[in-house]
C-alpha atoms as a PDB file:
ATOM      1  CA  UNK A   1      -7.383  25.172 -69.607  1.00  0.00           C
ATOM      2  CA  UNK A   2      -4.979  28.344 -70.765  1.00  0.00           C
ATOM      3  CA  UNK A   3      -6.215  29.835 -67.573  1.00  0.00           C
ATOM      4  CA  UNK A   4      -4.826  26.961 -65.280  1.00  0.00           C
ATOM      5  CA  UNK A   5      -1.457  26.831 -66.981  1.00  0.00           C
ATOM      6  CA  UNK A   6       0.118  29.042 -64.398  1.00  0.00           C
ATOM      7  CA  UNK A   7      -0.707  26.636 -62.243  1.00  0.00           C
ATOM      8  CA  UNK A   8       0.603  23.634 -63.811  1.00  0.00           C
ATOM      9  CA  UNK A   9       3.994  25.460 -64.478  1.00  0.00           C
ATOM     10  CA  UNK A  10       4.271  25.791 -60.886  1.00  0.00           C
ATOM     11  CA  UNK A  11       3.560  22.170 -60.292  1.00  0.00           C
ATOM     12  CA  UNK A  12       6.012  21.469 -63.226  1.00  0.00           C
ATOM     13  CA  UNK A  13       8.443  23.572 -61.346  1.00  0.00           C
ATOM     14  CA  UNK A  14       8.059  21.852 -58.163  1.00  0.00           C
ATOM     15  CA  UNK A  15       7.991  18.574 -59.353  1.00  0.00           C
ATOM     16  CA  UNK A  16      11.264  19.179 -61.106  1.00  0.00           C
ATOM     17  CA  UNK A  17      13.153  20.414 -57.885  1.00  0.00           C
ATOM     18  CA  UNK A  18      12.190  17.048 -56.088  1.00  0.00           C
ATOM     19  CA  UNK A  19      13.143  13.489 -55.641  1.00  0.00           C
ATOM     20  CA  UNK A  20      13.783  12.309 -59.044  1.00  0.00           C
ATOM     21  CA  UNK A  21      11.860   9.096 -58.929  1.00  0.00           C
ATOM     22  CA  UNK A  22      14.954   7.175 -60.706  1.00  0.00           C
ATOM     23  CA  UNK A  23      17.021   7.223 -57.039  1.00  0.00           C
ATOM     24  CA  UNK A  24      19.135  10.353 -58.044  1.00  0.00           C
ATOM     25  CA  UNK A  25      19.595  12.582 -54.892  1.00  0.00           C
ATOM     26  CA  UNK A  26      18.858  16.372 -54.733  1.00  0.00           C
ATOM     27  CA  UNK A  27      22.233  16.760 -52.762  1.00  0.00           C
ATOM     28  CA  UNK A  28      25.761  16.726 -54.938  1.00  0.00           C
ATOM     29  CA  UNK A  29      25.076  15.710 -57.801  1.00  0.00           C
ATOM     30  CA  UNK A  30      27.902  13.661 -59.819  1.00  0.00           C
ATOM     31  CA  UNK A  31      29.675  15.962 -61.758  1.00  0.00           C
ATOM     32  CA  UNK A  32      28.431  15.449 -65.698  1.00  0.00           C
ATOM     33  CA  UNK A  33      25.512  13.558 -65.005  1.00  0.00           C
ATOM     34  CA  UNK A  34      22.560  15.075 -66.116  1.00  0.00           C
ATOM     35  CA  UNK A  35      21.303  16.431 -62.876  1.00  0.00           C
ATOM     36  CA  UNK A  36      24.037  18.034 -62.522  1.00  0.00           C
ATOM     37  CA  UNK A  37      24.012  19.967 -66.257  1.00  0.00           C
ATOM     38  CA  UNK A  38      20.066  20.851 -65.028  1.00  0.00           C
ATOM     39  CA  UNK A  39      21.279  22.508 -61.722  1.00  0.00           C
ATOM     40  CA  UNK A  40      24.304  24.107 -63.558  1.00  0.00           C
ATOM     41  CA  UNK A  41      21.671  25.468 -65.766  1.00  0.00           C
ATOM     42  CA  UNK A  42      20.513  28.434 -63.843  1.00  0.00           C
ATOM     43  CA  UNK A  43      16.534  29.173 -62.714  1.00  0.00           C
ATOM     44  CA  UNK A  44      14.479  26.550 -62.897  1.00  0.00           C
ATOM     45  CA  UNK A  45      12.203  26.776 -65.989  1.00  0.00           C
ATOM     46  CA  UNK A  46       9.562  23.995 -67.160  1.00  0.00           C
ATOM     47  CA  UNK A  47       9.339  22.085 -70.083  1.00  0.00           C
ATOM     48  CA  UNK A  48       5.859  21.958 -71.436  1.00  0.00           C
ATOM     49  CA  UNK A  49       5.318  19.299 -73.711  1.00  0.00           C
ATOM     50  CA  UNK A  50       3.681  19.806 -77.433  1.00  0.00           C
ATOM     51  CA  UNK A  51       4.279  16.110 -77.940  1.00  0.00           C
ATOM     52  CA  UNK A  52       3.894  12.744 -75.926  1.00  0.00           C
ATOM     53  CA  UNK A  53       3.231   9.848 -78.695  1.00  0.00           C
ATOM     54  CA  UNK A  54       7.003   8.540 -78.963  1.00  0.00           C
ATOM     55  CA  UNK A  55       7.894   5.086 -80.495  1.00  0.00           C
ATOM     56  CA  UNK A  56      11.851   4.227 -80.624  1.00  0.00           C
ATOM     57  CA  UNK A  57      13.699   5.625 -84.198  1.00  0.00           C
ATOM     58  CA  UNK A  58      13.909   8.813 -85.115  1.00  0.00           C
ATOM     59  CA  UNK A  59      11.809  11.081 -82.089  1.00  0.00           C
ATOM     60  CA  UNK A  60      10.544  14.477 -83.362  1.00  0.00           C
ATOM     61  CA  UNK A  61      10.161  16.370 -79.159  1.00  0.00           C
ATOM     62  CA  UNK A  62       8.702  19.739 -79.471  1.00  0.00           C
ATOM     63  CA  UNK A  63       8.092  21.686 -76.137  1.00  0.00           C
ATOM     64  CA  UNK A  64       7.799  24.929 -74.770  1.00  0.00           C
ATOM     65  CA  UNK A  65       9.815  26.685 -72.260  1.00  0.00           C
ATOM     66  CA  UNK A  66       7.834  28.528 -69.634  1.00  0.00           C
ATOM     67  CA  UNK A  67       9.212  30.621 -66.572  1.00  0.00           C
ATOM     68  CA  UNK A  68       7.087  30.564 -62.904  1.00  0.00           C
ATOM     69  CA  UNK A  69       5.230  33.499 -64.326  1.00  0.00           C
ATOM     70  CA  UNK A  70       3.706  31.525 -66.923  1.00  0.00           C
ATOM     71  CA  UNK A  71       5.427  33.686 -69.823  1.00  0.00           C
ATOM     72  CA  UNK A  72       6.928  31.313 -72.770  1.00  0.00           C
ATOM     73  CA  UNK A  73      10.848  32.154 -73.286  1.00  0.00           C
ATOM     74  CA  UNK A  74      11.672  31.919 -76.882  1.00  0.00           C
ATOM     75  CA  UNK A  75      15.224  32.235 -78.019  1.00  0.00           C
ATOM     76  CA  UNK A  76      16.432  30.833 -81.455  1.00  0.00           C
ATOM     77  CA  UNK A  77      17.789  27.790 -80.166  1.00  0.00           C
ATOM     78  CA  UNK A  78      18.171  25.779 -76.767  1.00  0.00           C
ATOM     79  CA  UNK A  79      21.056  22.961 -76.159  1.00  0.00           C
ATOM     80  CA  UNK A  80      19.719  19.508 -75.302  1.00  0.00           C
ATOM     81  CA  UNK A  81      21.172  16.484 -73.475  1.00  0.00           C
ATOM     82  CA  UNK A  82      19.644  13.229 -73.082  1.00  0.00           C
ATOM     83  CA  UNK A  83      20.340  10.515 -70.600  1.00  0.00           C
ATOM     84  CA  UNK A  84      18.605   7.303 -69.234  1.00  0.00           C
ATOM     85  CA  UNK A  85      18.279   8.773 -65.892  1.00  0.00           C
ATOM     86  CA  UNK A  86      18.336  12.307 -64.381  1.00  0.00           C
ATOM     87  CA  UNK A  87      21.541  10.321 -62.140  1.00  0.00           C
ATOM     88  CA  UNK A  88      23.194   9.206 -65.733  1.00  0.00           C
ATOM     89  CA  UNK A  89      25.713  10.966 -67.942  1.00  0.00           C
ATOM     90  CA  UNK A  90      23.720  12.072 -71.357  1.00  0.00           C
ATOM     91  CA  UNK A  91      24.632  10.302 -74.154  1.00  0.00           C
ATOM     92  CA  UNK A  92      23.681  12.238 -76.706  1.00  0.00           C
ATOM     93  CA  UNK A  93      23.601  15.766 -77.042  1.00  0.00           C
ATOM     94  CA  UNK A  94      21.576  17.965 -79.758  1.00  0.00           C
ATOM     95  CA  UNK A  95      20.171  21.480 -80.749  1.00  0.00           C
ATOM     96  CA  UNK A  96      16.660  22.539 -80.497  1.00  0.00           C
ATOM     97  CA  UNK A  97      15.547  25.032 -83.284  1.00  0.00           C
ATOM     98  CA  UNK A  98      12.608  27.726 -82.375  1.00  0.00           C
ATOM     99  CA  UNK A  99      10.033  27.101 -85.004  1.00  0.00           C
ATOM    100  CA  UNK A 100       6.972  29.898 -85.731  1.00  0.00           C
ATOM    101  CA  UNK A 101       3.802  27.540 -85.399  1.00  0.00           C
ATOM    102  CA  UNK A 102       1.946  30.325 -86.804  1.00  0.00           C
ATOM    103  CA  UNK A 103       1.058  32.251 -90.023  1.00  0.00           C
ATOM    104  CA  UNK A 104       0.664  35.685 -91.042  1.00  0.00           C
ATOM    105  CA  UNK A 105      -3.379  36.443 -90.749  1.00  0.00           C
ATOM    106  CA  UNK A 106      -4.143  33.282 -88.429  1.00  0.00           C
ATOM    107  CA  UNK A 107      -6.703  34.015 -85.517  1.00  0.00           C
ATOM    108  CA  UNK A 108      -4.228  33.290 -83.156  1.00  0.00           C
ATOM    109  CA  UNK A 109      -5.876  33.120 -78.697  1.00  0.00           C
ATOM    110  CA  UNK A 110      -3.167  36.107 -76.868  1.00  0.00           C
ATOM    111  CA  UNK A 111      -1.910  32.677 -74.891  1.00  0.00           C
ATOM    112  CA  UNK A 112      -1.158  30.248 -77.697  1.00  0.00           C
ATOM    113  CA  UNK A 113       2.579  29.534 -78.262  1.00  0.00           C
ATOM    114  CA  UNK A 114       3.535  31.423 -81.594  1.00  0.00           C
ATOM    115  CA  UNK A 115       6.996  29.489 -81.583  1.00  0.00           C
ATOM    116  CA  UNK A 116       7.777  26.045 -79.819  1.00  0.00           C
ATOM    117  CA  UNK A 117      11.086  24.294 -79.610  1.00  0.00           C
ATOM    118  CA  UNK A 118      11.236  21.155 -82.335  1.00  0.00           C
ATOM    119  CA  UNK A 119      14.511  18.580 -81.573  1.00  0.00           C
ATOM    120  CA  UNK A 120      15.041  15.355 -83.605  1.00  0.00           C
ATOM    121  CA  UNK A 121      16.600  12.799 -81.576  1.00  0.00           C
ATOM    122  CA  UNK A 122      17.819   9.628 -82.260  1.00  0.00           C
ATOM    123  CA  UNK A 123      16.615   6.892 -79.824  1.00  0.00           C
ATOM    124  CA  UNK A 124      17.558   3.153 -80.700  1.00  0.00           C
ATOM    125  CA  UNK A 125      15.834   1.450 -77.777  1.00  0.00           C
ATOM    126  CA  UNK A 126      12.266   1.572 -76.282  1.00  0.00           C
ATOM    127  CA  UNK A 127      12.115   2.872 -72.581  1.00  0.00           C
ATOM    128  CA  UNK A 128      12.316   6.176 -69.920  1.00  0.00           C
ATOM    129  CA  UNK A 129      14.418   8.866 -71.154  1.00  0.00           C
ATOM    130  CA  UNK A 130      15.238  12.267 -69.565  1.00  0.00           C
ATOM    131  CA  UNK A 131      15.696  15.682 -71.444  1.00  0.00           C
ATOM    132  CA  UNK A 132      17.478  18.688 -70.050  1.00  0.00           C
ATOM    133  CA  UNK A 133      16.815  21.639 -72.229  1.00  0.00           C
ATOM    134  CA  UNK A 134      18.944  24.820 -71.655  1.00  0.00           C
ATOM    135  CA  UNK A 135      18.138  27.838 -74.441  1.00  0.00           C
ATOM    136  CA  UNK A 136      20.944  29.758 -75.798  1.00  0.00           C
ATOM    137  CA  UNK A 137      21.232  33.332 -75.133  1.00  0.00           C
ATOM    138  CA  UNK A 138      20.409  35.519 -72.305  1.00  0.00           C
ATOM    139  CA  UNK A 139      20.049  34.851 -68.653  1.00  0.00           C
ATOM    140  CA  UNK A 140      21.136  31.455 -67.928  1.00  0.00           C
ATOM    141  CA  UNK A 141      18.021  28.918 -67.504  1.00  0.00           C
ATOM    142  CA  UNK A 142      17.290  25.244 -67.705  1.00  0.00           C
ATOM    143  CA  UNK A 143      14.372  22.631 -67.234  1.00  0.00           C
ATOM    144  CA  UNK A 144      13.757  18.940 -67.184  1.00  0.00           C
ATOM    145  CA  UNK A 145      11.320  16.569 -68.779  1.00  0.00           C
ATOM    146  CA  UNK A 146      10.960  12.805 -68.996  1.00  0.00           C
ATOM    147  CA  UNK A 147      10.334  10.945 -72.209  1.00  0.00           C
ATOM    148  CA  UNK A 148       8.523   7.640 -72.866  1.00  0.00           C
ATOM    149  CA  UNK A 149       9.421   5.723 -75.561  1.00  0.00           C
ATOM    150  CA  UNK A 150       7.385   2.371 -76.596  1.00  0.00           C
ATOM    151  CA  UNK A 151       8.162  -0.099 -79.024  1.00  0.00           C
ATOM    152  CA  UNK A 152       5.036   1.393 -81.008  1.00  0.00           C
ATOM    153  CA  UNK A 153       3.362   4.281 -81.567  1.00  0.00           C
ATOM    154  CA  UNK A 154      -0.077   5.041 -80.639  1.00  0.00           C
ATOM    155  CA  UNK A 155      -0.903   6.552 -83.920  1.00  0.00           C
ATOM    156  CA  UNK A 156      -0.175   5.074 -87.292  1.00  0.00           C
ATOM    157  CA  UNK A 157       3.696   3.997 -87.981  1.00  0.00           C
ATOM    158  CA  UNK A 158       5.223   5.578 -90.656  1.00  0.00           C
ATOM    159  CA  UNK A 159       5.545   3.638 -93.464  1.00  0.00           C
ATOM    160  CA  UNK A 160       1.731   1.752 -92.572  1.00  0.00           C
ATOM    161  CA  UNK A 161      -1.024   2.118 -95.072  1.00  0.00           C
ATOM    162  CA  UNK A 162      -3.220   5.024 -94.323  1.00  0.00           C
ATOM    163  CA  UNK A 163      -6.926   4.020 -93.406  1.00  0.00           C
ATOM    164  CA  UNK A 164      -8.997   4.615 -96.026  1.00  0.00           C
ATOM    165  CA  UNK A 165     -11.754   6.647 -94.592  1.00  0.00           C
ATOM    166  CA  UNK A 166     -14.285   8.095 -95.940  1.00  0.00           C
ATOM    167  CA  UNK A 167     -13.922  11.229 -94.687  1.00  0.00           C
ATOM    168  CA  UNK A 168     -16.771  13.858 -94.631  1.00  0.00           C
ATOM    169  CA  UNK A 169     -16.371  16.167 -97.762  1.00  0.00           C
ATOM    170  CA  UNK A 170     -18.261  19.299 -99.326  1.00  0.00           C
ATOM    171  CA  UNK A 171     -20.374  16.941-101.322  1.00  0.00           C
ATOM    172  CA  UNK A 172     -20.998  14.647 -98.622  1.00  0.00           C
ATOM    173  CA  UNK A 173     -22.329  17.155 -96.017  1.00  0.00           C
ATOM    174  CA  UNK A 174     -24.057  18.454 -99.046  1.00  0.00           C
ATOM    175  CA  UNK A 175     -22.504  21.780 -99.183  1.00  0.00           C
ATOM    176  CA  UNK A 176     -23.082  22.250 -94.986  1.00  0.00           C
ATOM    177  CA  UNK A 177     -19.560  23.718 -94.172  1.00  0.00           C
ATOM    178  CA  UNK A 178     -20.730  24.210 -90.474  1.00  0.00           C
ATOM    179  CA  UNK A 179     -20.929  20.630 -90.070  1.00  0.00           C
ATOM    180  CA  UNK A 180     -17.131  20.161 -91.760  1.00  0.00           C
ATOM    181  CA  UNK A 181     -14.708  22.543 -89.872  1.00  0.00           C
ATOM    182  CA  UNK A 182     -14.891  24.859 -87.158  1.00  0.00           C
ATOM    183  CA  UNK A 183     -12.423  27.238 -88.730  1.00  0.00           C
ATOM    184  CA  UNK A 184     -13.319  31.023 -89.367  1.00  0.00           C
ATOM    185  CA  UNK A 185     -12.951  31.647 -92.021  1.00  0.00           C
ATOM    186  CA  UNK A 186     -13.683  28.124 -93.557  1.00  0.00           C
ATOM    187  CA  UNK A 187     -10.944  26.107 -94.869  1.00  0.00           C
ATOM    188  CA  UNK A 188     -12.891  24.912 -98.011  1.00  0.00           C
ATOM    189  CA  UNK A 189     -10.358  23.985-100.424  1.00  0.00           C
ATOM    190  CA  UNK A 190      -9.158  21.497 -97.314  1.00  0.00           C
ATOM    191  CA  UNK A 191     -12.810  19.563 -97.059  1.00  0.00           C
ATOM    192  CA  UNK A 192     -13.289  18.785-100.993  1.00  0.00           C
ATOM    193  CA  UNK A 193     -11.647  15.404-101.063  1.00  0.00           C
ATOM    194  CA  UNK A 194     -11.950  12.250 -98.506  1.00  0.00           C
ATOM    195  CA  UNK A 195      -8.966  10.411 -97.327  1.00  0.00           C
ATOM    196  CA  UNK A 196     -10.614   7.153 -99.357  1.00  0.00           C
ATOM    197  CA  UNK A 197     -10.968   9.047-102.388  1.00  0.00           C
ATOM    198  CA  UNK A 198      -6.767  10.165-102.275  1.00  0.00           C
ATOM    199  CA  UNK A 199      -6.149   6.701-101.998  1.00  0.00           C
ATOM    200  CA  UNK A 200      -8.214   5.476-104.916  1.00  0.00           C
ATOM    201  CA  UNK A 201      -6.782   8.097-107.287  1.00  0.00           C
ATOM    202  CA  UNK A 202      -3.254   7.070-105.657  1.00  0.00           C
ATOM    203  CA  UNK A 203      -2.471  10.890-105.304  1.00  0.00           C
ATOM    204  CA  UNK A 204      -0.473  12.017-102.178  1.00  0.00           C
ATOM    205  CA  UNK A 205      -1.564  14.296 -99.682  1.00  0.00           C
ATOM    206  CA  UNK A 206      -1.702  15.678 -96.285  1.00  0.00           C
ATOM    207  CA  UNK A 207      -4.051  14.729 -93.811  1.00  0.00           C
ATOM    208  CA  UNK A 208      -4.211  17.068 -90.931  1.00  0.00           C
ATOM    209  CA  UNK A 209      -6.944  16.065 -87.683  1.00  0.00           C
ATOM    210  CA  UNK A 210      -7.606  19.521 -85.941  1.00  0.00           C
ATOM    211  CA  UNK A 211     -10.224  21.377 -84.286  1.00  0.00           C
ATOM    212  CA  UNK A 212      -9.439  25.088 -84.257  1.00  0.00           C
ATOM    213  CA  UNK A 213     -12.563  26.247 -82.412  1.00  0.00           C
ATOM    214  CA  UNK A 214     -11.891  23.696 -79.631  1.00  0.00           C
ATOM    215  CA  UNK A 215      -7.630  23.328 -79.263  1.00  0.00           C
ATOM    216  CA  UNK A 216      -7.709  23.213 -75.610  1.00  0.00           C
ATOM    217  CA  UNK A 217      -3.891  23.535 -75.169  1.00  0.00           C
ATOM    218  CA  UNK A 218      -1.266  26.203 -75.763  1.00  0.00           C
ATOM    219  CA  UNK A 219       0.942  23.868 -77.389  1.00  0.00           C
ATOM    220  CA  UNK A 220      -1.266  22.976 -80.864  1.00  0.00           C
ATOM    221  CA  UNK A 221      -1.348  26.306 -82.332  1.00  0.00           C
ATOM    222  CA  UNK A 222      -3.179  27.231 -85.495  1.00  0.00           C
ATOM    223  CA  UNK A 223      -2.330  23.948 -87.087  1.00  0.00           C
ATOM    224  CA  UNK A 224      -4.941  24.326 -89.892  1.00  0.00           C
ATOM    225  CA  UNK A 225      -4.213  27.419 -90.916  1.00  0.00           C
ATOM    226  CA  UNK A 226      -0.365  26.038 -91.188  1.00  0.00           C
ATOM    227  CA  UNK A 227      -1.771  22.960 -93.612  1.00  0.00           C
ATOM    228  CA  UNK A 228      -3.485  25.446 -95.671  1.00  0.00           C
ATOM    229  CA  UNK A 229      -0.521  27.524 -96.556  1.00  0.00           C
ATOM    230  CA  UNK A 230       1.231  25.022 -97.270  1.00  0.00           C
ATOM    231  CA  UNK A 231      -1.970  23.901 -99.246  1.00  0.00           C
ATOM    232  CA  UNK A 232      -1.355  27.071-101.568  1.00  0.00           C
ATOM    233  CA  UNK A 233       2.871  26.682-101.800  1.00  0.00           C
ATOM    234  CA  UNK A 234       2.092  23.277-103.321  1.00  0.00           C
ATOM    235  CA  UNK A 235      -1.100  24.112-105.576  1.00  0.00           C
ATOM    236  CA  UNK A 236      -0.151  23.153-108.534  1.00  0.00           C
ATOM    237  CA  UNK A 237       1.821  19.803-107.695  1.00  0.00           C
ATOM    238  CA  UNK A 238      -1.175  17.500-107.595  1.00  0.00           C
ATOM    239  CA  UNK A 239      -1.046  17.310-103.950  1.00  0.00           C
ATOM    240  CA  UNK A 240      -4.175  16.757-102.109  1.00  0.00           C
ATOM    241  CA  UNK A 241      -4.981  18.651 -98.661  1.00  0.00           C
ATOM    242  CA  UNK A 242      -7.562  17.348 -96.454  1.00  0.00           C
ATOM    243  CA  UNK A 243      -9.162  18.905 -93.065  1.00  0.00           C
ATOM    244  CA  UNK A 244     -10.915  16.792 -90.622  1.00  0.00           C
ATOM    245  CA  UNK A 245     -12.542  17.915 -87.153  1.00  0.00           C
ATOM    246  CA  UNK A 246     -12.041  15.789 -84.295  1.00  0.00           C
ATOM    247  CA  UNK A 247     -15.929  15.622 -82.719  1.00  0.00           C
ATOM    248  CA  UNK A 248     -18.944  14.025 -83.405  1.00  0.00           C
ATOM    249  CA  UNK A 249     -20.511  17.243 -84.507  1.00  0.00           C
ATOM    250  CA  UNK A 250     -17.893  19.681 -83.870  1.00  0.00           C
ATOM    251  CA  UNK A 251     -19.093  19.271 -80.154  1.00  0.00           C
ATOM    252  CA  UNK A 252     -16.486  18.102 -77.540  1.00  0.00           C
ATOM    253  CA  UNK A 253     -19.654  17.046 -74.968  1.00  0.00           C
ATOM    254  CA  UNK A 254     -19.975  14.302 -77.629  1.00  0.00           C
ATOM    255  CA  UNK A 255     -16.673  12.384 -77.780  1.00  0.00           C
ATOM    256  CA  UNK A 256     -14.120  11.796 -80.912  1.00  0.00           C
ATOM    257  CA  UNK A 257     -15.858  11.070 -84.070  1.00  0.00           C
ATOM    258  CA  UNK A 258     -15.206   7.808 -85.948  1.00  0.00           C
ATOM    259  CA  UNK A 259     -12.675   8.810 -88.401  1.00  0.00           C
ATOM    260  CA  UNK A 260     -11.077   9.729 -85.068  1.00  0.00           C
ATOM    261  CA  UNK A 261     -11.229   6.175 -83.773  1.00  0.00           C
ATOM    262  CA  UNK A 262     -10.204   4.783 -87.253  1.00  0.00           C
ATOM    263  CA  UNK A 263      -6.649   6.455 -87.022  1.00  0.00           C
ATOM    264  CA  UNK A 264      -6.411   5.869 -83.709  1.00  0.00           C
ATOM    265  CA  UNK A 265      -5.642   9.219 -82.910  1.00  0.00           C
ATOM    266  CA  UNK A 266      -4.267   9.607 -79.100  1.00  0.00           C
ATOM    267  CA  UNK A 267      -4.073  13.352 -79.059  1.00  0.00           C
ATOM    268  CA  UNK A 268      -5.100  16.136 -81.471  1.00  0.00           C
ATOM    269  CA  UNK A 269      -4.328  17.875 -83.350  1.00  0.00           C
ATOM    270  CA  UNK A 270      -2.089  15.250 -85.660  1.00  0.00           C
ATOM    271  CA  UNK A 271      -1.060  16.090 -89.388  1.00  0.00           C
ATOM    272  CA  UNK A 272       0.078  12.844 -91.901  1.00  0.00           C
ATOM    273  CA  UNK A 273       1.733  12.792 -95.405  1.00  0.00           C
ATOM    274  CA  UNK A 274       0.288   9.880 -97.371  1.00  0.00           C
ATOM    275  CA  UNK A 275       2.330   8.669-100.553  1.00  0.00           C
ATOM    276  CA  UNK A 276       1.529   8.030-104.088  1.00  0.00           C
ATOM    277  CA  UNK A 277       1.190   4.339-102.570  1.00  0.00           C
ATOM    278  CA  UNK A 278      -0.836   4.873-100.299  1.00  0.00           C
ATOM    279  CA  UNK A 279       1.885   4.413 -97.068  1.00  0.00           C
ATOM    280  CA  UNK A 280       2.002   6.936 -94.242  1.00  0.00           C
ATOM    281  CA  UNK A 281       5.464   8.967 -95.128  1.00  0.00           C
ATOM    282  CA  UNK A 282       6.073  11.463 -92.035  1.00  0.00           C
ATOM    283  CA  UNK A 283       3.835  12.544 -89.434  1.00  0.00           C
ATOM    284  CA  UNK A 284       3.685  15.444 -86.821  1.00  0.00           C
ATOM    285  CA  UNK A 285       1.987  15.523 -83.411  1.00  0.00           C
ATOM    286  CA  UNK A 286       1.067  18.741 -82.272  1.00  0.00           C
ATOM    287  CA  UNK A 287       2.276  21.945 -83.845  1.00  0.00           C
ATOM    288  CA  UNK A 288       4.649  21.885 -86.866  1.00  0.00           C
ATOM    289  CA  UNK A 289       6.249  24.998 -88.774  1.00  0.00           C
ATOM    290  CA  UNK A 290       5.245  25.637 -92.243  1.00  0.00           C
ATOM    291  CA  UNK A 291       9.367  25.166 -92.831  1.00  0.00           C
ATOM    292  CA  UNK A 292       8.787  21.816 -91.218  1.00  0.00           C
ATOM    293  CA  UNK A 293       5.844  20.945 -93.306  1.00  0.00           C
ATOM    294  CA  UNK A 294       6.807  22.269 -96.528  1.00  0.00           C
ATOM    295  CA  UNK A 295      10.319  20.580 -95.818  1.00  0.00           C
ATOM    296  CA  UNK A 296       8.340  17.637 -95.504  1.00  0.00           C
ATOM    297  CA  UNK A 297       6.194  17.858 -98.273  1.00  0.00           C
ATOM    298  CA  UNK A 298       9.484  18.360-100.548  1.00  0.00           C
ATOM    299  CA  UNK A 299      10.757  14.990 -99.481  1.00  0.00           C
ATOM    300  CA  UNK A 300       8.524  12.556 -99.098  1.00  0.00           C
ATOM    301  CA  UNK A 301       5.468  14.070-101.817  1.00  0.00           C
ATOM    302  CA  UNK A 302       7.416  16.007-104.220  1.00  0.00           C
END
């Protein structure tokens, strides 16, 4: 998939420099509309997505932005405007923050993102949104990106009760740590509790879904390896960390596994803080920062 991704920038590109699909026209744009702030912007550049699974509220976007080459541009931050239609004036404006989605030591593939840009955006209403995203610094350069936003999430809602699966563990897989995590090294401090057992000893934790031997895209970087940092910051707060793959026995050829299918996971990987009571508190799709997650962590477990 890496290998294609020139190729899909290209379409990204091309797709972006056509008809709009919301009746805007390529020609003139209205001054201040956002088509207009996109072609004001400079090159085109695309906007590849590290998240997709948006419900109305508080929207956490992360995305990268990649040139024709295929080469991610990473600057500290990158202005954002959002509008209803690429033909509409934004109405809201915000700052994307470059955020290191990996950690010192992590076995990181030469064409996985090390940074991505995170923005928090404030959508009341369900519907189509579009995203212009122009990075600060340098030469001049801009891309565009749509946004769906349902009424629901795919994934658990914050502020639902967690599932209470009973996750594979150490003990469970009777020591097997093969048939636990595809990691190398091992993450085995991450695969000694089950999400069911957290929940009966009503002790928060972090629940991260990953597969680090099989991330297809350059967007989820070396998730796992975030969780267990993190997983050392916080060991001696009582806070449980928990690893599970995403295949039926860490094989792809054999679909999602059922713990999987019980959270109703629509992408991978996905990383949830449970509460003392048991309620999902925040949740990240795709790659997160260990700022993010230990900011996280701080507010909602701590």
């Amino acid at each position: 998939m890496r290998a294609l991704l020139a190729v899909v920038v290209v379409a990204l590109l091309a797709a972006g420099c056509g008809s709009s699909g919301d009746g805007s026209k390529r020609s003139a744009p209205t001054k201040g509309t956002l088509e207009a702030i996109w072609r004001q912007a400079g090159p085109a550049v695309a906007l590849v997505p590290g998240t997709s699974d948006y419900a109305h509220g508080d929207v956490r976007v992360s995305f990268l932005v990649v040139n024709g080459q295929g080469r991610s541009i990473e600057r500290p931050t990158a202005r954002v405007w959002v509008a209803k239609a690429r033909s509409a004036v934004p109405f809201r404006e915000a700052t994307a923050r470059l955020e290191r989605v990996s950690v010192a030591g992590a076995d990181v593939h030469a064409d996985d993102a090390k940074s991505i840009y995170v923005v928090r955006l404030k959508l009341a209403l369900p519907g189509r949104y579009w995203l212009v995203a122009r990075p600060v610094g340098g030469m001049p350069i801009g891309g565009i990106r749509d946004l769906d936003v349902k009424a629901r999430s795919a994934s658990p809602s914050i502020g639902a009760r967690a599932i209470p699966s009973r996750t594979p563990t150490l003990a469970s897989a009777h020591g097997r740590v093969a048939a636990l995590t595809t990691r190398q090294p091992p993450d085995r401090e991450l695969l000694r509790e089950s999400v069911a057992g957290a929940l009966a000893a009503r002790r928060p934790f972090v629940l991260v879904f990953a597969t680090p031997a099989f991330c297809e895209s350059r967007t989820c970087g070396p998730v796992v390896d975030v969780v267990e940092a993190a997983r050392r910051r916080f060991a001696d707060s009582g806070i449980r960390f928990i690893h599970v793959e995403i295949y039926r026995g860490n094989k792809p050829s054999n679909g999602v596994n059922r713990w999987v299918k019980e959270w109703r996971i629509p992408t991978e990987p996905w990383t949830f803080l449970v509460g003392r009571d048991g309620r999902i508190a925040a949740k990240f799709e795709g790659s997160m920062s260990l700022h993010e997650l230990r900011s996280a962590i701080r507010a909602h477990l701590t």
